[in-house]
C-alpha atoms as a PDB file:
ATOM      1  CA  UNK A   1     109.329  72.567  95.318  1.00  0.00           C
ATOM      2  CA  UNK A   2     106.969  73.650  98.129  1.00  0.00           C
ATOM      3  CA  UNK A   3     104.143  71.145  98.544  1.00  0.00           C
ATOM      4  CA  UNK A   4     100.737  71.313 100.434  1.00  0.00           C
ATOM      5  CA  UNK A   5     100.487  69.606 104.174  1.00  0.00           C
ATOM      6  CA  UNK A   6      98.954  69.419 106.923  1.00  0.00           C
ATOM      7  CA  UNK A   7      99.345  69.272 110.690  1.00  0.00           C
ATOM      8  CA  UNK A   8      96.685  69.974 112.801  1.00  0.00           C
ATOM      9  CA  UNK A   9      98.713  69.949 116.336  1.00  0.00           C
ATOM     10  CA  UNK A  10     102.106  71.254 116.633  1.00  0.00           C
ATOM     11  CA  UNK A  11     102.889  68.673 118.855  1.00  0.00           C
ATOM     12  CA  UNK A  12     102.428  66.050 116.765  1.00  0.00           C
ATOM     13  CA  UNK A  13     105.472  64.003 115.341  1.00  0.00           C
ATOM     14  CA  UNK A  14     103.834  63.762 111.748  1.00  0.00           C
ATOM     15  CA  UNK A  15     102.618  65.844 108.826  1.00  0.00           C
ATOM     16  CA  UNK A  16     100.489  64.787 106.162  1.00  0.00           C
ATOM     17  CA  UNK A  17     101.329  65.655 102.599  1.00  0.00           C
ATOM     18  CA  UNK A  18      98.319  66.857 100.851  1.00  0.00           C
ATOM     19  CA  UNK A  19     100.000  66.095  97.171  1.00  0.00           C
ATOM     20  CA  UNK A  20     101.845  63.914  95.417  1.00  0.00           C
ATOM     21  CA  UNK A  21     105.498  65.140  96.689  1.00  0.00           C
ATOM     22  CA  UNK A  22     109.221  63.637  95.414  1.00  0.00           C
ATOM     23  CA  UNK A  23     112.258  63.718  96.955  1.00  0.00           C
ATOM     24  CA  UNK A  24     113.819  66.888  98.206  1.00  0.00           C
ATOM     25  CA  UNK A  25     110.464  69.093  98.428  1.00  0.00           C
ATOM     26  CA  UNK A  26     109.828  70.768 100.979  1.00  0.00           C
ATOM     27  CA  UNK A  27     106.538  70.994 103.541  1.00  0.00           C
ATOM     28  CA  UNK A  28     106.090  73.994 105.825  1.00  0.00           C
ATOM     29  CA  UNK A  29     104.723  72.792 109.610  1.00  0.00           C
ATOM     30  CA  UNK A  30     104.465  74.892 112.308  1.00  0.00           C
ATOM     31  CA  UNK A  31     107.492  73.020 113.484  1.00  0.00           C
ATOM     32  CA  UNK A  32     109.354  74.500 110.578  1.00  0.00           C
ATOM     33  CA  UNK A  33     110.230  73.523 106.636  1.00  0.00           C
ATOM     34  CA  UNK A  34     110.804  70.478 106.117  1.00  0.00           C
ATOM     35  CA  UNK A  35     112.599  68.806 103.445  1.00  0.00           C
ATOM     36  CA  UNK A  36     111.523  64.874 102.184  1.00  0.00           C
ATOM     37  CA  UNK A  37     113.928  62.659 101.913  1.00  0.00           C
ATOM     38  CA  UNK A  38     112.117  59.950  99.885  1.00  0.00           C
ATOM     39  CA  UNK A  39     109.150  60.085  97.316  1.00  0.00           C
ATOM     40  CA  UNK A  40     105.783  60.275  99.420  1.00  0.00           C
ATOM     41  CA  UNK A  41     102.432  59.746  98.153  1.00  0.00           C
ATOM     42  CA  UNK A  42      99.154  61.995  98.484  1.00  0.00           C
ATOM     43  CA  UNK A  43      97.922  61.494 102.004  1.00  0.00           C
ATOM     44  CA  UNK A  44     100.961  60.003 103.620  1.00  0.00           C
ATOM     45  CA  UNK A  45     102.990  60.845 106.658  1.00  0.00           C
ATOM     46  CA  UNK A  46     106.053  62.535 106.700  1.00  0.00           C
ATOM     47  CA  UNK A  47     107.949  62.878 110.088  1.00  0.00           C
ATOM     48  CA  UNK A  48     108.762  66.425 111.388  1.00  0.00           C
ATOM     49  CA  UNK A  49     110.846  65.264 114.686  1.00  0.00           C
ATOM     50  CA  UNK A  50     113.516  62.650 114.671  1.00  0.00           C
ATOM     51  CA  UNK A  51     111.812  59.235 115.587  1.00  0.00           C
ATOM     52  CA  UNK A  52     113.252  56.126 116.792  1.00  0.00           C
ATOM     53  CA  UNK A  53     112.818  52.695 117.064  1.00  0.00           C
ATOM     54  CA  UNK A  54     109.737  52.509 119.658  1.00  0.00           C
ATOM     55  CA  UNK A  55     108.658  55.980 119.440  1.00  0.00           C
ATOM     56  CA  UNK A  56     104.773  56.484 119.380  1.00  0.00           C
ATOM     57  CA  UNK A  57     104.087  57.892 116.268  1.00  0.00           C
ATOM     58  CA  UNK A  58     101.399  60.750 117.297  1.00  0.00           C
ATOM     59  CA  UNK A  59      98.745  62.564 114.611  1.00  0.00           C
ATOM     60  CA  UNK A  60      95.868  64.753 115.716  1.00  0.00           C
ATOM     61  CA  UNK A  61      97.404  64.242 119.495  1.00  0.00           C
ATOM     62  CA  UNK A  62      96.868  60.651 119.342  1.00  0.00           C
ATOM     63  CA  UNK A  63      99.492  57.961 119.189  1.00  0.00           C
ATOM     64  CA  UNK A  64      98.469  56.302 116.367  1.00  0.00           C
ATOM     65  CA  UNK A  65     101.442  53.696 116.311  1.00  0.00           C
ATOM     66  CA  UNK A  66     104.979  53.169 116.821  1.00  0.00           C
ATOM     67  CA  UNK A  67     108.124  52.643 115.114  1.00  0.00           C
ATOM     68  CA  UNK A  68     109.494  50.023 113.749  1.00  0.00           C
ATOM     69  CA  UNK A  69     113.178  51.654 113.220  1.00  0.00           C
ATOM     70  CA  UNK A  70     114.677  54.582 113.363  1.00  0.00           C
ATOM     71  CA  UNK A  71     113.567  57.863 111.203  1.00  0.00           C
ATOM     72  CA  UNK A  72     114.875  61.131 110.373  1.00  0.00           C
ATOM     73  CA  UNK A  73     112.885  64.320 109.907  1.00  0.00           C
ATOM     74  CA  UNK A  74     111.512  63.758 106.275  1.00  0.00           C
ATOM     75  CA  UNK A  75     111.403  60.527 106.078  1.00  0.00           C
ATOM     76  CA  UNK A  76     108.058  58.784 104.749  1.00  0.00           C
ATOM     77  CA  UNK A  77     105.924  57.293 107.709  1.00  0.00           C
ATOM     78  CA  UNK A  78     103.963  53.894 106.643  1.00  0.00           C
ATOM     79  CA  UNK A  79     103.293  50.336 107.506  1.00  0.00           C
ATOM     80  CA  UNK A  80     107.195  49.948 106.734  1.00  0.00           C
ATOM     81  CA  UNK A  81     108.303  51.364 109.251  1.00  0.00           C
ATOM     82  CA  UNK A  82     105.714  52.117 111.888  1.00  0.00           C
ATOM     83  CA  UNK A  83     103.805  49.291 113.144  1.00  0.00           C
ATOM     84  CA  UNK A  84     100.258  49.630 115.333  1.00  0.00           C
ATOM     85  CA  UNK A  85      98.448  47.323 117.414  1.00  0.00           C
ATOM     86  CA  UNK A  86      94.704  48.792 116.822  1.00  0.00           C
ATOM     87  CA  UNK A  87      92.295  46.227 116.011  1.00  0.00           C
ATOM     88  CA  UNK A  88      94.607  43.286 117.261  1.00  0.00           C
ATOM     89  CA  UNK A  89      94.046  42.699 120.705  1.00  0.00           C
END
């Protein structure tokens, strides 16, 4: 099933789902379709590039973290497996 996103920059590395979305649905970006490979959650980020361990993790331009290990296009983006050092330092 098609499901609602959105990414503001086509250079960004992540997509936000705008619904509720299971595995195997599909978001269009302007980086293409792109099919999930996990359940992802209203609101959550869903990576359009292949990431890996280290990458920045960038939304609206801005590196908003970085991974923690390796992800696939489609794969669910959260505090599982990116990690971010805002607020620590």
């Amino acid at each position: 099933m098609l499901r609602r996103s959105m990414m503001i920059f086509p250079e960004d590395s992540v997509a936000m789902v705008l619904e509720d979305a299971q595995k195997g649905d599909v978001i269009e970006t302007p980086r293409g379709r792109v099919e999930l490979l996990e359940d992802v959650e209203f609101a959550h980020k869903v990576a359009v590039v292949p990431l890996k361990k280290g990458d920045p993790v960038i939304k609206y331009r801005e590196e908003i973290g970085y991974m923690l290990a390796d992800a696939p296009v489609g794969t669910w983006i959260h505090n599982h497996n990116m990690g971010c050092d805002r607020g620590k330092v």
